[in-house]
Each structure stands twice: as C-alpha cells, then as structure tokens.
C-alpha atoms as a PDB file:
ATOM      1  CA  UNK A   1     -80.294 -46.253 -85.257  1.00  0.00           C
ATOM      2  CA  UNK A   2     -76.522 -45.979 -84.269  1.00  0.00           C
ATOM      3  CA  UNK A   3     -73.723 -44.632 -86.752  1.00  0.00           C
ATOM      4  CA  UNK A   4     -71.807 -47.392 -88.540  1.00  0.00           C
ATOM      5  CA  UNK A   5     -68.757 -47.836 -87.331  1.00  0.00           C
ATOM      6  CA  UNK A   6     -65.374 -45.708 -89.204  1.00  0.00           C
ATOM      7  CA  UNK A   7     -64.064 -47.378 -91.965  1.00  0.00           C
ATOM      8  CA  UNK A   8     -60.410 -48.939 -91.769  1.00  0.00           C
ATOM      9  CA  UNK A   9     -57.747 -46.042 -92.587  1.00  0.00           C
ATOM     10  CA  UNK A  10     -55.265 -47.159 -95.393  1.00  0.00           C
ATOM     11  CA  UNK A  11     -51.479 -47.355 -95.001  1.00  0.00           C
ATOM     12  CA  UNK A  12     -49.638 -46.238 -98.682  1.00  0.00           C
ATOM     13  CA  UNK A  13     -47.268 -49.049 -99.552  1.00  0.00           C
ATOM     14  CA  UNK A  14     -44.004 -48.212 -98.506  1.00  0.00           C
ATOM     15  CA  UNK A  15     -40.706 -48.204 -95.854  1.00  0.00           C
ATOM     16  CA  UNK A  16     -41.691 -49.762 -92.373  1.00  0.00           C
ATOM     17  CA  UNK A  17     -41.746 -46.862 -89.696  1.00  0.00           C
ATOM     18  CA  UNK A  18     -39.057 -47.721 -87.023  1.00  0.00           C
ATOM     19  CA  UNK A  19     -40.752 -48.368 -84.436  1.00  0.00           C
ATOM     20  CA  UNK A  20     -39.668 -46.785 -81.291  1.00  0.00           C
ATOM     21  CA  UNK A  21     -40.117 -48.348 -77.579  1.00  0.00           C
ATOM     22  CA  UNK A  22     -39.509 -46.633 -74.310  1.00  0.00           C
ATOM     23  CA  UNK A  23     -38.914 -48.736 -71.462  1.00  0.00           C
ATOM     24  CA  UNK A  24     -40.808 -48.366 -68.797  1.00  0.00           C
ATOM     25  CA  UNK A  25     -39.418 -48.826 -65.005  1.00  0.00           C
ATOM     26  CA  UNK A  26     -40.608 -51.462 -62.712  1.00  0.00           C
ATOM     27  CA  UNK A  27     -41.700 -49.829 -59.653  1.00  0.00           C
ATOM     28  CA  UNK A  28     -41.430 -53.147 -57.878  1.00  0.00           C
ATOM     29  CA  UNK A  29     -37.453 -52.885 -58.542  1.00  0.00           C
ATOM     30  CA  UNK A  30     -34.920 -51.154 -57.002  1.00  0.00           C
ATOM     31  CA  UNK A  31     -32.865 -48.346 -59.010  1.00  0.00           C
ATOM     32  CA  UNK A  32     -29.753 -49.832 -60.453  1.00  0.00           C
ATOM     33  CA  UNK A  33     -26.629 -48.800 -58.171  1.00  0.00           C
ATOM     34  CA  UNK A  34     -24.119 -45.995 -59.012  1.00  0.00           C
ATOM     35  CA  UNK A  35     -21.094 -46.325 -59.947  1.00  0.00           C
ATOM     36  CA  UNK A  36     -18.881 -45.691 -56.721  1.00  0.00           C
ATOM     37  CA  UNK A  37     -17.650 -42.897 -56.198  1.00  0.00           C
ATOM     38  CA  UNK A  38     -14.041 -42.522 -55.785  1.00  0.00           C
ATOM     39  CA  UNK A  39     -12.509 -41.423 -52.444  1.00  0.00           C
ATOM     40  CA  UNK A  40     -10.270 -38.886 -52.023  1.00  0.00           C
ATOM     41  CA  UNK A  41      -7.638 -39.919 -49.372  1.00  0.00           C
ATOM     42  CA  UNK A  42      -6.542 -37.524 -47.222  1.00  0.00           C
ATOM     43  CA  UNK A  43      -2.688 -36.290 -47.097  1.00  0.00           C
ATOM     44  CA  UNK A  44      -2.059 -38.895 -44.377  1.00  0.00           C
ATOM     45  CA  UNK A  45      -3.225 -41.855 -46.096  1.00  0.00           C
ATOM     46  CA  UNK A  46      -2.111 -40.927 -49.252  1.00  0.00           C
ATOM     47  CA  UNK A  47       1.650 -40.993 -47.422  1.00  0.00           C
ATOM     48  CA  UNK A  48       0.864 -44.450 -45.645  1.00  0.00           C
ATOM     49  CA  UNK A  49       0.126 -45.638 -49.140  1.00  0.00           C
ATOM     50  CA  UNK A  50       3.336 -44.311 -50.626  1.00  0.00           C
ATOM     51  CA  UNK A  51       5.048 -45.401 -47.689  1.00  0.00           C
ATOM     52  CA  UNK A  52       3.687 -49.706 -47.884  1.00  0.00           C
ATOM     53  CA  UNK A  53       4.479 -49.557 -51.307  1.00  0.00           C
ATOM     54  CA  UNK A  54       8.096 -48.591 -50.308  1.00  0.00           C
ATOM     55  CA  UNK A  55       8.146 -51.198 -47.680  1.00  0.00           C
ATOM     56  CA  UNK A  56       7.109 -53.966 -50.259  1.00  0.00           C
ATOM     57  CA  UNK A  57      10.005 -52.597 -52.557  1.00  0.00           C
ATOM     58  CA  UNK A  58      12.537 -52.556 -49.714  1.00  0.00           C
ATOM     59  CA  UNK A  59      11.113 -56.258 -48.737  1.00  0.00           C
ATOM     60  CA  UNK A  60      11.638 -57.359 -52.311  1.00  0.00           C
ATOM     61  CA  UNK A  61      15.548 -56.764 -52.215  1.00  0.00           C
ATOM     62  CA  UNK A  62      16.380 -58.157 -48.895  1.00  0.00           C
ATOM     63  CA  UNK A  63      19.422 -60.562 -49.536  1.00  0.00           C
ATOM     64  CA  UNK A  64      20.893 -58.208 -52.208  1.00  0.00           C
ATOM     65  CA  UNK A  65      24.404 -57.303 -51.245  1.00  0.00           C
ATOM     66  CA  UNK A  66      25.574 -54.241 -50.253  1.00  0.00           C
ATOM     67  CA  UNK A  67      27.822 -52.019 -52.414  1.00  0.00           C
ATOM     68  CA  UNK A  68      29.048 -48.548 -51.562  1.00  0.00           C
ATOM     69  CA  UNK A  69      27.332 -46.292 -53.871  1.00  0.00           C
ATOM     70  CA  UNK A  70      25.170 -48.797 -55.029  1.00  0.00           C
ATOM     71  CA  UNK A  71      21.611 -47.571 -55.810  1.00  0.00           C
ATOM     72  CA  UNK A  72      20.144 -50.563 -57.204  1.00  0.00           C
ATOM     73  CA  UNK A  73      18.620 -53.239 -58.144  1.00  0.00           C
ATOM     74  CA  UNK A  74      20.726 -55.803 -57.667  1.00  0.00           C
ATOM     75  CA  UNK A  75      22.718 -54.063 -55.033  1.00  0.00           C
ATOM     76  CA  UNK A  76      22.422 -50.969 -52.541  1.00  0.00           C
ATOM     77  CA  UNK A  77      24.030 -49.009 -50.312  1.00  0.00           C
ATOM     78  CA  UNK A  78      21.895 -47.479 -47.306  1.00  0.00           C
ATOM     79  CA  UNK A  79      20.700 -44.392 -48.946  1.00  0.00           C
ATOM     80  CA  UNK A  80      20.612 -46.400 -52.172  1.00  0.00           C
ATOM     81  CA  UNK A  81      17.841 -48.512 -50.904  1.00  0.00           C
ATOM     82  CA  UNK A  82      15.811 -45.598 -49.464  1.00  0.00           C
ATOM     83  CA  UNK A  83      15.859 -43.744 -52.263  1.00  0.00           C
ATOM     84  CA  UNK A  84      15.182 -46.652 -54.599  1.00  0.00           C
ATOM     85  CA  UNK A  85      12.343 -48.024 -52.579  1.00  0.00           C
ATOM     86  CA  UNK A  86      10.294 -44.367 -52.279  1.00  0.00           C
ATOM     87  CA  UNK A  87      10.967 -43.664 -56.160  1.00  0.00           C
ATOM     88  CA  UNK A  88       8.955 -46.809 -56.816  1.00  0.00           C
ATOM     89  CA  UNK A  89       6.895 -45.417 -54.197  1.00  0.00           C
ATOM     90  CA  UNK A  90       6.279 -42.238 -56.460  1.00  0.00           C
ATOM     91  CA  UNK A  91       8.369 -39.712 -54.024  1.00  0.00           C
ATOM     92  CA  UNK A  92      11.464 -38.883 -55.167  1.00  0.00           C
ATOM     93  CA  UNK A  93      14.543 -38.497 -52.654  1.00  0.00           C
ATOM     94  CA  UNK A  94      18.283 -37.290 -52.679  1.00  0.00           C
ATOM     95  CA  UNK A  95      20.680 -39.161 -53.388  1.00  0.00           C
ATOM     96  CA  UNK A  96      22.844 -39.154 -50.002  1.00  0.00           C
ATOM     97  CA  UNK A  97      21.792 -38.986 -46.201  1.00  0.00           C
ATOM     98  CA  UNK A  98      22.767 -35.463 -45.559  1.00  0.00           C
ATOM     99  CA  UNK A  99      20.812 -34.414 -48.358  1.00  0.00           C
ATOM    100  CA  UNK A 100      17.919 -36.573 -47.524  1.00  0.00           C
ATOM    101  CA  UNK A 101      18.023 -34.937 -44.021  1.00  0.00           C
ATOM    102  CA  UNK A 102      18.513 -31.763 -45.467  1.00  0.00           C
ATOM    103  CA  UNK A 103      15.088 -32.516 -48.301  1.00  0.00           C
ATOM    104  CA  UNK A 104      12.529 -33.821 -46.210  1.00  0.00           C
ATOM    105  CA  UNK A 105      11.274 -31.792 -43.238  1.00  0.00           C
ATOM    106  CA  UNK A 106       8.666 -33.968 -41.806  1.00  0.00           C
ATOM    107  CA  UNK A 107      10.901 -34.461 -38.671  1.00  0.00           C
ATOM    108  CA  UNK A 108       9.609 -37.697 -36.425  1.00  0.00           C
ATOM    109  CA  UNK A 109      10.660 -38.628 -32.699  1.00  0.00           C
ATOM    110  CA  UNK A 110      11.715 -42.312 -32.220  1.00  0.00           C
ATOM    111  CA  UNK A 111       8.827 -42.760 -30.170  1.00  0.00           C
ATOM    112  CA  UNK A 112       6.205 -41.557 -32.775  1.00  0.00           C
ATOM    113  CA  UNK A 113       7.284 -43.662 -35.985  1.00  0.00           C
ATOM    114  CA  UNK A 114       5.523 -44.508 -38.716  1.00  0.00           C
ATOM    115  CA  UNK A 115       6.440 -47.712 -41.399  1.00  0.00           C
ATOM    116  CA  UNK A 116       8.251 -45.809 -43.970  1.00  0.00           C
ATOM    117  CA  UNK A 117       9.864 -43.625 -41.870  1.00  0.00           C
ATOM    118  CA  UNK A 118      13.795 -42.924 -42.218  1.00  0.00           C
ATOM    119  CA  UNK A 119      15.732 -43.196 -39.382  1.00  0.00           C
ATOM    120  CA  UNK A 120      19.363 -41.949 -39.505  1.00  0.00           C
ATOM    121  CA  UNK A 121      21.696 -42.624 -37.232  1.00  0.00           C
ATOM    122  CA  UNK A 122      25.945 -42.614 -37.053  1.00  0.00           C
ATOM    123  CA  UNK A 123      25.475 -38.642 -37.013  1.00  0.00           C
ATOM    124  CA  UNK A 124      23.604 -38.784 -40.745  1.00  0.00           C
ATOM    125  CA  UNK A 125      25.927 -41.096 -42.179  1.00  0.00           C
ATOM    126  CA  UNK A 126      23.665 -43.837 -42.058  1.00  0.00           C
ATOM    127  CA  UNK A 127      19.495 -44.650 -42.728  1.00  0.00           C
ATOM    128  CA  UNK A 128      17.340 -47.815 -42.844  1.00  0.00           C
ATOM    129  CA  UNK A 129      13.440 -47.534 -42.843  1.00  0.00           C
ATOM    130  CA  UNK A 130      11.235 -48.360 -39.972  1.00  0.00           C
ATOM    131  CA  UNK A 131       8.919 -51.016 -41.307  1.00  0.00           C
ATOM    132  CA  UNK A 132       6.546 -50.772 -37.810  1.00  0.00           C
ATOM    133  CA  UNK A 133       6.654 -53.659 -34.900  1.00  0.00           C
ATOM    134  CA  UNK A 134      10.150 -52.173 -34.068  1.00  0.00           C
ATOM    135  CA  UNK A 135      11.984 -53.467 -37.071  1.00  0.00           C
ATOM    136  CA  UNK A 136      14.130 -51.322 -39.516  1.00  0.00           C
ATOM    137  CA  UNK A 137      15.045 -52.561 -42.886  1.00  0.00           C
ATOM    138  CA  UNK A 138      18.959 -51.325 -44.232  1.00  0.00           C
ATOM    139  CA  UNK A 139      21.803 -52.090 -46.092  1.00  0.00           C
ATOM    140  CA  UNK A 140      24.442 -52.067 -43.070  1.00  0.00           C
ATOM    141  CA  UNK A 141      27.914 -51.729 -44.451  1.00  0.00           C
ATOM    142  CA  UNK A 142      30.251 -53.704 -46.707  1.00  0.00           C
ATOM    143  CA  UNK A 143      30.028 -57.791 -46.502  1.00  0.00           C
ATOM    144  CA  UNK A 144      26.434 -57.384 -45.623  1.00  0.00           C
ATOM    145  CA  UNK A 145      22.733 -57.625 -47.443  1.00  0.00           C
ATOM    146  CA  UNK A 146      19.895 -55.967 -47.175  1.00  0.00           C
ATOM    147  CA  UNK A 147      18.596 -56.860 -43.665  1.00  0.00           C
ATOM    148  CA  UNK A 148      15.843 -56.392 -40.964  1.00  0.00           C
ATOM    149  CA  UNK A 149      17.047 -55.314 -37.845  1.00  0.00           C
ATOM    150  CA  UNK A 150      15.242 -55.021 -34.444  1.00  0.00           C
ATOM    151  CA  UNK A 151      14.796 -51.210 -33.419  1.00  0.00           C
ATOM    152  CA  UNK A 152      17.275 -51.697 -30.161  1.00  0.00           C
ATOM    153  CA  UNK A 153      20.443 -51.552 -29.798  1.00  0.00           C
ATOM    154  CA  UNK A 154      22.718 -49.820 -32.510  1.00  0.00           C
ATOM    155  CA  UNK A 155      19.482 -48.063 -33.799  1.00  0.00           C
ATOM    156  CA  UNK A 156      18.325 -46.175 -30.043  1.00  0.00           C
ATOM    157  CA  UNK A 157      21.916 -45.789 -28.935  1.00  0.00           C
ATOM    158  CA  UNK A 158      22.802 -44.092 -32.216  1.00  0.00           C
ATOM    159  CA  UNK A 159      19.721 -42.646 -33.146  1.00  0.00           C
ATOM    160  CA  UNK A 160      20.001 -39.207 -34.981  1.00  0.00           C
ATOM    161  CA  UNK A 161      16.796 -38.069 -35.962  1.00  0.00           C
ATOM    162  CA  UNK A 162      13.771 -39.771 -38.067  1.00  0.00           C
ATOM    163  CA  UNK A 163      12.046 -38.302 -40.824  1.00  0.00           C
ATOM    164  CA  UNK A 164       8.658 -38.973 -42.806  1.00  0.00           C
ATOM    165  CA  UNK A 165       8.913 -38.954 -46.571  1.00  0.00           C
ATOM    166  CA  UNK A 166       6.047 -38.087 -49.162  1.00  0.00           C
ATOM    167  CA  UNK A 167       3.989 -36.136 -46.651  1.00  0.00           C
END
C-alpha cells in the first residue's frame, strides 16, 4: 500500500508577503548597449575646436563697424575682434597686438596656417584671423567693417609673423 499523500500546510491569516521576481535574461537577446564613452580629444583637436568656435564668432560680426579701441559687440577694432572672438572661444587673449604677440608662443609660418590662426602684419600693429581657403577675417581701419579678405596682397607683402592661440 503507498503512503497517503502530505496534507495541505496552512498559511496564518495575515500581511501578503511581497513577492519578489528576478528577471531572468533572454539568451536569444543581445546585451543592452553602454552608454558611450566619452572621448578625450587630444591637445590638437581640442584647439581646432576652440579655434571654429572663434571663427563662427568672428563670422557673426562681419558688417559691424570698426572703432579704434573698440572691443565689442557692436563694434571692433582689429585686436578687439580677436580677442573677443577667442574669449567666446574659452581662451583668453591680451588686449593689444604687441601683447598678443608677446602672450601666445605657438609661432606659425604663412605657409603652415591653421583657421584660427592670427596673422599680424604692419610690423604688429595689425591682426585678422585666418579662417582656412586663404581668407582672413579683420577689422581693417577706420570707415571700414568687419571683412574677409583674400590671403594675397596686403596680407603676404606685409606679413609679420602668425601665431596659434589656445594650444
């Protein structure tokens, strides 16, 4: 003869247990993607960054007059527009060319610019930024605006010396 079978056990009255569920993966699935990680740029592109967000800035004002001594943002002398443009850029520059010459010593040759780069000419009297495909963004002198100019001409024949901010 075979054992009866155990009688029902008896729950007390009482609070429901929580009742606790674990997921259990899919095998079939594949693992949910991680977050990316963020990229560390190098000290390069970190400055080519710094230096297209100045260009945009500098772009932003072309048309505004020039004022000696103006440093923006309605209005902007040469070094004026440099320096505003980087600030907003996150690099912070003198406030006249000699000084700016003086500050940054990242010296470039004409033939190895860079967009973003300052080029002084007029023996450091006078700076515009090289925005690449031989063009140079300024504020020229008095009567004038903010203006692209080709890289020939006044800019080779007086060229000084370029520099490279924010490296």
């Amino acid at each position: 003869m075979t054992p009866p079978p155990p009688a029902p056990s008896v729950i007390p009255p009482g609070p429901a247990a929580p009742l606790v569920t674990r997921a259990i993966p899919n095998v079939d699935e594949a693992p949910a993607a991680a977050a990316p990680a963020e990229k560390k740029l190098t000290k390069s592109a970190l400055q080519q960054e710094k230096a297209e967000h100045a260009i945009s800035v500098a772009r932003r004002h072309l048309g505004d007059p020039y004022i000696w001594g103006a440093t923006g943002p309605r209005a902007f002398d040469c070094s004026g527009l440099v320096q505003f443009a980087w600030r907003k850029a996150g690099v912070k520059l003198p406030r006249t060319t000699w000084e700016m010459l003086d500050a940054v010593k990242k010296k470039v040759s004409l033939a190895h610019l860079k967009p973003g780069d300052l080029i002084f000419t007029n023996g450091g009297g006078h700076v515009g930024m090289y925005l690449g495909h031989k063009k140079v963004i300024n504020a020229p002198h008095s009567g004038a605006v903010v203006s692209v100019d080709r890289l020939k001409g006044y800019w080779r024949s007086n060229f000084l010396t370029a520099v490279r901010p924010g490296v």
